[in-house]
Protein backbone atom coordinates (compact mmCIF):
# COMPACT_ATOMS: atom_id res chain seq x y z
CA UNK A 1 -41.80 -238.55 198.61
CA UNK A 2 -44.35 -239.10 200.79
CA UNK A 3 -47.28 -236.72 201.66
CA UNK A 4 -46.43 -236.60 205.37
CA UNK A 5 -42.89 -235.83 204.07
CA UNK A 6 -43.71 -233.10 202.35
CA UNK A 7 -45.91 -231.61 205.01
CA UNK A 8 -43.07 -231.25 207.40
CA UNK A 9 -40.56 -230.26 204.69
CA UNK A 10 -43.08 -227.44 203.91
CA UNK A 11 -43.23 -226.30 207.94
CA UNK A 12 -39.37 -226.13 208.10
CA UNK A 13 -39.77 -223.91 204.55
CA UNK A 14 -41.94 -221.30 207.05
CA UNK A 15 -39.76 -221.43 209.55
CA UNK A 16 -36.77 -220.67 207.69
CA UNK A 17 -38.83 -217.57 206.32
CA UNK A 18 -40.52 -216.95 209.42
CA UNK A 19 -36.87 -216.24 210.66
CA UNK A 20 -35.06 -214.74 207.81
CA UNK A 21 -37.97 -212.16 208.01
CA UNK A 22 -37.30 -209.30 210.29
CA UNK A 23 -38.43 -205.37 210.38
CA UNK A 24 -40.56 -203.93 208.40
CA UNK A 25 -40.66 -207.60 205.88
CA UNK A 26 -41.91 -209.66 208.41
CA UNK A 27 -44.33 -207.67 209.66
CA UNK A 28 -45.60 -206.91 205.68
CA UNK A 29 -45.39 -210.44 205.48
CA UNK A 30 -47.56 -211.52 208.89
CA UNK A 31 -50.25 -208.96 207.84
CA UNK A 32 -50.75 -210.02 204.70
CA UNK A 33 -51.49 -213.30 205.67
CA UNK A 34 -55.10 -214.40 205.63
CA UNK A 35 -54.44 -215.77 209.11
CA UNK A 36 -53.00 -212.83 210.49
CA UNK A 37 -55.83 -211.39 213.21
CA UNK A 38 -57.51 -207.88 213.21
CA UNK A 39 -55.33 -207.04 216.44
CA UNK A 40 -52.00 -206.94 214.59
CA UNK A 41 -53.51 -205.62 211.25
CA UNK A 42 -54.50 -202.57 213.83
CA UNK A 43 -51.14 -202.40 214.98
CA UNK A 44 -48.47 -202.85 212.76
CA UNK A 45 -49.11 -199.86 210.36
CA UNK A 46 -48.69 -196.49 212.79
CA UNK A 47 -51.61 -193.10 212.52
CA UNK A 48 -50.80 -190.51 209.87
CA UNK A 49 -49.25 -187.12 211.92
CA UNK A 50 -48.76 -183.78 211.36
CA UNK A 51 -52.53 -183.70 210.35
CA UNK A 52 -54.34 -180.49 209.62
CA UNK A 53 -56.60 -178.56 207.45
CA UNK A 54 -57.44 -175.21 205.74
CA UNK A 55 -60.78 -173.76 204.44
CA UNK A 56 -62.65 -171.64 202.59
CA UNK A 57 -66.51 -170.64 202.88
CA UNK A 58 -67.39 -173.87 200.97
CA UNK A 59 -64.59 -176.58 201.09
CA UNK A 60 -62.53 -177.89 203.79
CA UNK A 61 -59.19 -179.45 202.29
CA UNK A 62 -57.02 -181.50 204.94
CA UNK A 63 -53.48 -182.28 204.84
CA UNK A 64 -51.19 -185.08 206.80
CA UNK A 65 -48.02 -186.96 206.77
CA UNK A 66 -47.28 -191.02 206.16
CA UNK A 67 -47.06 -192.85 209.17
CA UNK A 68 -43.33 -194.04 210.66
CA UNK A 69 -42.55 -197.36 209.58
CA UNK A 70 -44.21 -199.62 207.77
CA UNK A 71 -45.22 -197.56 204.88
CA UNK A 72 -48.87 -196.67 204.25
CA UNK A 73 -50.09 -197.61 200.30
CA UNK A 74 -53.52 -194.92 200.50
CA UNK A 75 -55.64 -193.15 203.08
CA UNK A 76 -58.70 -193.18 203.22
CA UNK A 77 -60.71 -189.96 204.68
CA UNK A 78 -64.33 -189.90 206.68
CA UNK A 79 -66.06 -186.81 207.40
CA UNK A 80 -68.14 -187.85 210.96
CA UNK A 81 -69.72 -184.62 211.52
CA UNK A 82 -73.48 -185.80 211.03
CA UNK A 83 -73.74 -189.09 209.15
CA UNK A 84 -70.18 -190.61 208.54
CA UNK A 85 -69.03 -189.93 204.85
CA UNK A 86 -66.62 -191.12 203.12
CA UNK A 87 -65.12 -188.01 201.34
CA UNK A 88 -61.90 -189.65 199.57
CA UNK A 89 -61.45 -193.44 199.61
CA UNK A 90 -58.21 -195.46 199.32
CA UNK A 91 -56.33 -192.20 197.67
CA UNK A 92 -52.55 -192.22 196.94
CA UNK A 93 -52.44 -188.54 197.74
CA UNK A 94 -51.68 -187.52 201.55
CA UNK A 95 -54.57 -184.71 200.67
CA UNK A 96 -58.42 -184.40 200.14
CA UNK A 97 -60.98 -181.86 199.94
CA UNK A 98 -64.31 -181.74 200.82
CA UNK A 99 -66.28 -179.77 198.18
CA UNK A 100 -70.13 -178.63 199.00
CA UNK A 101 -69.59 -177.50 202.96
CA UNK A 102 -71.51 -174.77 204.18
CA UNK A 103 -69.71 -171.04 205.90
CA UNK A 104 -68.76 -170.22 209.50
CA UNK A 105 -69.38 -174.71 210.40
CA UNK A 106 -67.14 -177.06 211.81
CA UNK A 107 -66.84 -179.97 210.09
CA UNK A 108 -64.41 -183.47 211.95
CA UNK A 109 -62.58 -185.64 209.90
CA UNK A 110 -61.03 -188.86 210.67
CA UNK A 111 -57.75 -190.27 208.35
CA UNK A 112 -56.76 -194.09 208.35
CA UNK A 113 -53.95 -195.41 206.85
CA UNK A 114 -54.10 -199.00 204.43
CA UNK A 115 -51.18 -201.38 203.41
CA UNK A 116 -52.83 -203.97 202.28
CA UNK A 117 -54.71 -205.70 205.09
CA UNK A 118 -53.24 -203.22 207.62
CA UNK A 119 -55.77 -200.65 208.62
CA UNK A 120 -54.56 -197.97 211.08
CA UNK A 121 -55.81 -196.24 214.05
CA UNK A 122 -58.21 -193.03 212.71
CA UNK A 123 -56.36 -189.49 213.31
CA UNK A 124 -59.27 -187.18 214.17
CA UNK A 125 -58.89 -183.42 212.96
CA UNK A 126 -61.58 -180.91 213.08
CA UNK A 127 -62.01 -177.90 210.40
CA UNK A 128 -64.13 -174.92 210.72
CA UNK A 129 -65.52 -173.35 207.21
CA UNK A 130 -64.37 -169.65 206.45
CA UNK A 131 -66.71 -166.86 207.56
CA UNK A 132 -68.03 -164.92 204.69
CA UNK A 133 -66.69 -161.79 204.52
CA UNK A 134 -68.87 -158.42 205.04
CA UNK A 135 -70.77 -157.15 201.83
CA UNK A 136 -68.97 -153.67 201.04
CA UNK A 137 -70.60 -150.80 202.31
CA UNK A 138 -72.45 -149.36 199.28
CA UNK A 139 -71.07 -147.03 196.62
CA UNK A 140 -71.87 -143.84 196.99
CA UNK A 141 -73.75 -142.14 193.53
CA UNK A 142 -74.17 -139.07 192.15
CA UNK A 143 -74.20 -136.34 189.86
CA UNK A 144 -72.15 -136.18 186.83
CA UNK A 145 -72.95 -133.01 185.23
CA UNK A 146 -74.07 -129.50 185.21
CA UNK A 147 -74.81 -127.14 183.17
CA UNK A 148 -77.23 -123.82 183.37
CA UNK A 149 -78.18 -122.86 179.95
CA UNK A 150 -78.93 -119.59 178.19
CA UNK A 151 -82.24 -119.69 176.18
CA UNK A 152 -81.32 -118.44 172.47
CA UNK A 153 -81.93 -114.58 171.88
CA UNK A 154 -81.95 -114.47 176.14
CA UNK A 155 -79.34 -112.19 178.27
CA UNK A 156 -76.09 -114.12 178.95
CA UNK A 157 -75.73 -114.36 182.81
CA UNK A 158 -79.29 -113.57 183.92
CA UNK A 159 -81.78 -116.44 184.50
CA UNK A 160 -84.70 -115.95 182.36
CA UNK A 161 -87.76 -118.01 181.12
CA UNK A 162 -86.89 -120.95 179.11
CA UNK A 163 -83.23 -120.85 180.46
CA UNK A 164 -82.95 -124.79 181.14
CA UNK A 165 -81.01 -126.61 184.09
CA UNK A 166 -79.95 -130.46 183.09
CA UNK A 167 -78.34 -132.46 185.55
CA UNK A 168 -76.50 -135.85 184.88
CA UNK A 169 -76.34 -138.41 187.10
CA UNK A 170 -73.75 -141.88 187.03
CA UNK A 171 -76.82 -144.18 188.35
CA UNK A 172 -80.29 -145.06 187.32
CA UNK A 173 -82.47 -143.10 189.82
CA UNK A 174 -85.68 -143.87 191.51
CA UNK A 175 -88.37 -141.22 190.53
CA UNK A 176 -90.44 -142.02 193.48
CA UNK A 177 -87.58 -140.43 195.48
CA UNK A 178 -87.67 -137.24 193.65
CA UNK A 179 -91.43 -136.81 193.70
CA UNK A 180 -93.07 -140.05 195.92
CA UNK A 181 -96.79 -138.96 195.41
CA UNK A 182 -96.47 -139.39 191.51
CA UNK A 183 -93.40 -141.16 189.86
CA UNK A 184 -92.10 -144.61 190.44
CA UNK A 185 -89.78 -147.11 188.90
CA UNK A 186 -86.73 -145.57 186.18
CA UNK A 187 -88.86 -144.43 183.80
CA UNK A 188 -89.00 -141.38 181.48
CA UNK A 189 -91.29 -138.89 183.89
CA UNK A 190 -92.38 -135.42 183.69
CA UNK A 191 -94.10 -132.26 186.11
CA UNK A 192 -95.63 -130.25 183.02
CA UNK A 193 -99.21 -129.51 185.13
CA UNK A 194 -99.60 -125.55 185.20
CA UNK A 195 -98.70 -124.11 188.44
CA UNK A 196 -97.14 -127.33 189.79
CA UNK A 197 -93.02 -126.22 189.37
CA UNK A 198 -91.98 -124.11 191.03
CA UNK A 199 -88.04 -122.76 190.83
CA UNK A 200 -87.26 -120.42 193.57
CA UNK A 201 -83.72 -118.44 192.56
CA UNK A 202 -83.31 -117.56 196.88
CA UNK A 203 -81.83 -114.61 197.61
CA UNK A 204 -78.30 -115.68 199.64
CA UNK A 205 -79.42 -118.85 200.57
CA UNK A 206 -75.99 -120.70 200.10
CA UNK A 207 -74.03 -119.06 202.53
CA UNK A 208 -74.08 -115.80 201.18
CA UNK A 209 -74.27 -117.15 197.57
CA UNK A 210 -77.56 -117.06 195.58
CA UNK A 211 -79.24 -120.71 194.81
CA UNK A 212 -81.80 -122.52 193.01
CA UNK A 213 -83.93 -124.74 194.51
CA UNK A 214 -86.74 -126.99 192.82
CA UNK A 215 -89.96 -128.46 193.70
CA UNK A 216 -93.09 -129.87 192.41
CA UNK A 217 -97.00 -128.81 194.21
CA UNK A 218 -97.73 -132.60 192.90
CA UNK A 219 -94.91 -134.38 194.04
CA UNK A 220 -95.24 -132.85 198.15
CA UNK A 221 -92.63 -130.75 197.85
CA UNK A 222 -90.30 -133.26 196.24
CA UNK A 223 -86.49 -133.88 196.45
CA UNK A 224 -84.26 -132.37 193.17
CA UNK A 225 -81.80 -131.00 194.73
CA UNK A 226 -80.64 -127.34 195.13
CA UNK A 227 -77.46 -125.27 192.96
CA UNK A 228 -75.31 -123.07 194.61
CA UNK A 229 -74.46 -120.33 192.12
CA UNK A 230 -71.03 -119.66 193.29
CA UNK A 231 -71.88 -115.75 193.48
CA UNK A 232 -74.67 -113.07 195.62
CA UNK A 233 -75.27 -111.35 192.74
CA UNK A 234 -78.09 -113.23 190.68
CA UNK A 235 -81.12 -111.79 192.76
CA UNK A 236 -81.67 -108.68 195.19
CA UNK A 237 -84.39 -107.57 197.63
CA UNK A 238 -85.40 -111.57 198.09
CA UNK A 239 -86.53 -114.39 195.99
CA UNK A 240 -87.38 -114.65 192.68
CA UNK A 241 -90.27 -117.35 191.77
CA UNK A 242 -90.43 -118.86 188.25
CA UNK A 243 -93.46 -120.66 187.58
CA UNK A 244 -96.93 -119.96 185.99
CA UNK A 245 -99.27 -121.68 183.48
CA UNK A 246 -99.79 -122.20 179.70
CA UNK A 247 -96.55 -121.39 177.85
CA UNK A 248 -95.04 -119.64 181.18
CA UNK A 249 -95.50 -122.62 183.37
CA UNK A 250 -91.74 -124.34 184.97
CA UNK A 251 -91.32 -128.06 183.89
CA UNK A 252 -89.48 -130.94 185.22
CA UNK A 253 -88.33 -133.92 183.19
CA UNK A 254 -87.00 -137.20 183.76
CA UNK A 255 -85.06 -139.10 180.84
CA UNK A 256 -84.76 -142.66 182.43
CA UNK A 257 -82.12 -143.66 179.34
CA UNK A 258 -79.91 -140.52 179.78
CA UNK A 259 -79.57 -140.44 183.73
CA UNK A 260 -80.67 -136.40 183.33
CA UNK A 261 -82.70 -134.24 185.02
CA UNK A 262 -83.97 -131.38 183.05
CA UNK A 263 -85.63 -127.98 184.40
CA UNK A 264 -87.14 -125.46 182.34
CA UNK A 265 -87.70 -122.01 183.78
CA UNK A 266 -91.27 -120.65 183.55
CA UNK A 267 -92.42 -117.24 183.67
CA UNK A 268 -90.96 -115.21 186.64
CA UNK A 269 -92.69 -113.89 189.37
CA UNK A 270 -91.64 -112.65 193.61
CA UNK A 271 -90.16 -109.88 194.71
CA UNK A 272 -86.91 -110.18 194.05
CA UNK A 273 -85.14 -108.43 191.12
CA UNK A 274 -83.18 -110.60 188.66
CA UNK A 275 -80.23 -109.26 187.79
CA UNK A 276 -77.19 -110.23 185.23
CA UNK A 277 -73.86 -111.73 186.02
CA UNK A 278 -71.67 -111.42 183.33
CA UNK A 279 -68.65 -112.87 185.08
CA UNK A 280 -67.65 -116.30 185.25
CA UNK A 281 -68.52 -118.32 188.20
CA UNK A 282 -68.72 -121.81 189.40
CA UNK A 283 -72.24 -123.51 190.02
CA UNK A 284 -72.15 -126.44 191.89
CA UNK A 285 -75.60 -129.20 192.19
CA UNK A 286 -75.84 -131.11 195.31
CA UNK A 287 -79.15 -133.82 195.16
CA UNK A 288 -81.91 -133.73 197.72
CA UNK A 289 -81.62 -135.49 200.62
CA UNK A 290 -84.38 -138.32 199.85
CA UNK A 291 -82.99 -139.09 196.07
CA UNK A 292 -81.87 -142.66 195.93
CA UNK A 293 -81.07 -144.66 193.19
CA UNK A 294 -82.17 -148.14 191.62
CA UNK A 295 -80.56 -149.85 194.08
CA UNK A 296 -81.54 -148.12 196.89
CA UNK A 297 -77.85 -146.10 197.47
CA UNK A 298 -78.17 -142.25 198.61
CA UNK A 299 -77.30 -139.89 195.58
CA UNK A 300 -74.78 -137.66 197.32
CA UNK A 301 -72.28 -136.66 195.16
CA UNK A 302 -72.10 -133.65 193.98
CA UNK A 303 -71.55 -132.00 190.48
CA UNK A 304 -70.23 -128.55 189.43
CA UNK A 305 -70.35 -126.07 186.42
CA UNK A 306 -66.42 -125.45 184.81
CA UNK A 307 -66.33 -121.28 185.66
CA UNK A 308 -68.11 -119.91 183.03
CA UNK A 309 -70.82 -117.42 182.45
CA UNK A 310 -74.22 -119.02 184.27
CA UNK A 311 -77.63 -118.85 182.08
């Protein structure tokens, strides 16, 4: 057969083929032909719908659905926010996230759908990152413990010198809260100078109750806190002053690896008369008003004696 022959017996083979080819097969067929043009790869294979996104403060992760018709084989996905980048390329899946974004930004996407040579028309979306949320307000901190101790061979109920106050707190504290002129950090301190504690038990200071209150001549003043001691009848005819020098002096310490604030009561001195409560009552420790701990959080919780016999 000649080659002219076969030319035109090869033309009437396309033809045939050319017809029996309809739908979604000849259009596969006319696109994957090296001499199909851009204009009907562009056309024949339909956008991707139904396309959307969710986000968190770092990723963006888009969703869509195949185009109608001629079926799409991948996707591929360009982030064109900025420089255009291609996030996922030629992917089976009809998702893709986009790792490594930054919070509170929107970020535009475009999707195109590929069968073979068929490219189609980009479905823009646009996804803004989540917004971080607030930090949570800080925890409040605290005492943990109380306790008002009787000295050894002392008078139950009746504070004396070398009755002791500890107090235990949950959180590491910063000393230069409790005396700023002197301590700093959260590290074991002490106020052992003569004359410099002084622990005032104040005649019906807490509303009617007697208290304790502490404070150092070398710290300003400081901040310790104050006790209520849950009854009047501790002191009379005003305040009485514990604090002195040599082995009647008041001392403060500071036990950084315990969280506990110890008071020793020096000699006693003012006019008021000390007396003895032998009944049980409740003493409750409430910080100063400038104690903070490590972190900077206000110690404001309080802590409180079971009822028992004080001192």
């Amino acid at each position: 057969m000649s080659r002219s022959r076969l030319a035109v017996r090869g033309l009437a083979v396309t033809a045939v083929l050319s017809l029996a080819l309809t739908g979604t097969a000849a259009a596969a067929w006319l696109v994957t032909s090296s001499t199909a043009t851009a204009a009907a790869r562009a056309h024949t294979l339909g956008p991707v719908t139904a396309l959307g996104g969710t986000s968190s403060e770092t990723s963006v992760t888009l969703s869509w659905t195949a185009p109608t018709g001629v079926p799409a084989a991948t996707y591929s996905v360009t982030r064109t926010t900025g420089t255009p980048t291609v996030v996922c390329a030629s992917t089976a899946a009809t998702t893709c996230t986009d790792s490594g974004r930054t919070a509170s930004t929107s970020y535009a996407y475009s999707v195109v759908a590929e069968r073979a040579l068929w490219r189609s028309a980009a479905a823009p979306v646009a996804v803004t990152t989540s917004t971080p949320p607030p930090p949570p307000p800080p925890a409040t901190s605290g005492a943990t413990s109380l306790a008002l101790t009787n000295t050894t061979g002392q008078v139950a109920g009746k504070a004396e010198k070398d009755d002791t106050i500890t107090v235990v707190f949950s959180a590491a504290l910063d000393t230069a809260t409790m005396c700023p002129t002197v301590w700093s950090g959260n590290i074991d301190q002490s106020r052992t100078t003569n004359d410099d504690v002084i622990v005032t038990l104040a005649d019906g200071l807490a509303g009617g109750n007697d208290a304790v209150t502490i404070s150092s001549v070398g710290c300003g003043g400081g901040s310790f806190g104050s006790i209520n001691l849950g009854s009047p009848n501790f002191v009379t005819g005003g305040n009485a002053i514990f604090t002195g020098n040599g082995n009647g002096k008041s001392t403060i310490t500071w036990t950084a690896s315990t969280k506990t604030l110890k008071i020793l009561l020096g000699a006693k001195t003012g006019t008021g008369a000390v007396a003895t409560v032998s009944t049980a009552t409740v003493a409750t420790y409430t910080p100063g008003g400038l104690m903070k701990t490590t972190t900077g959080v206000g110690v404001t919780g309080t802590a409180s004696t079971a009822s028992v016999v004080q001192f």
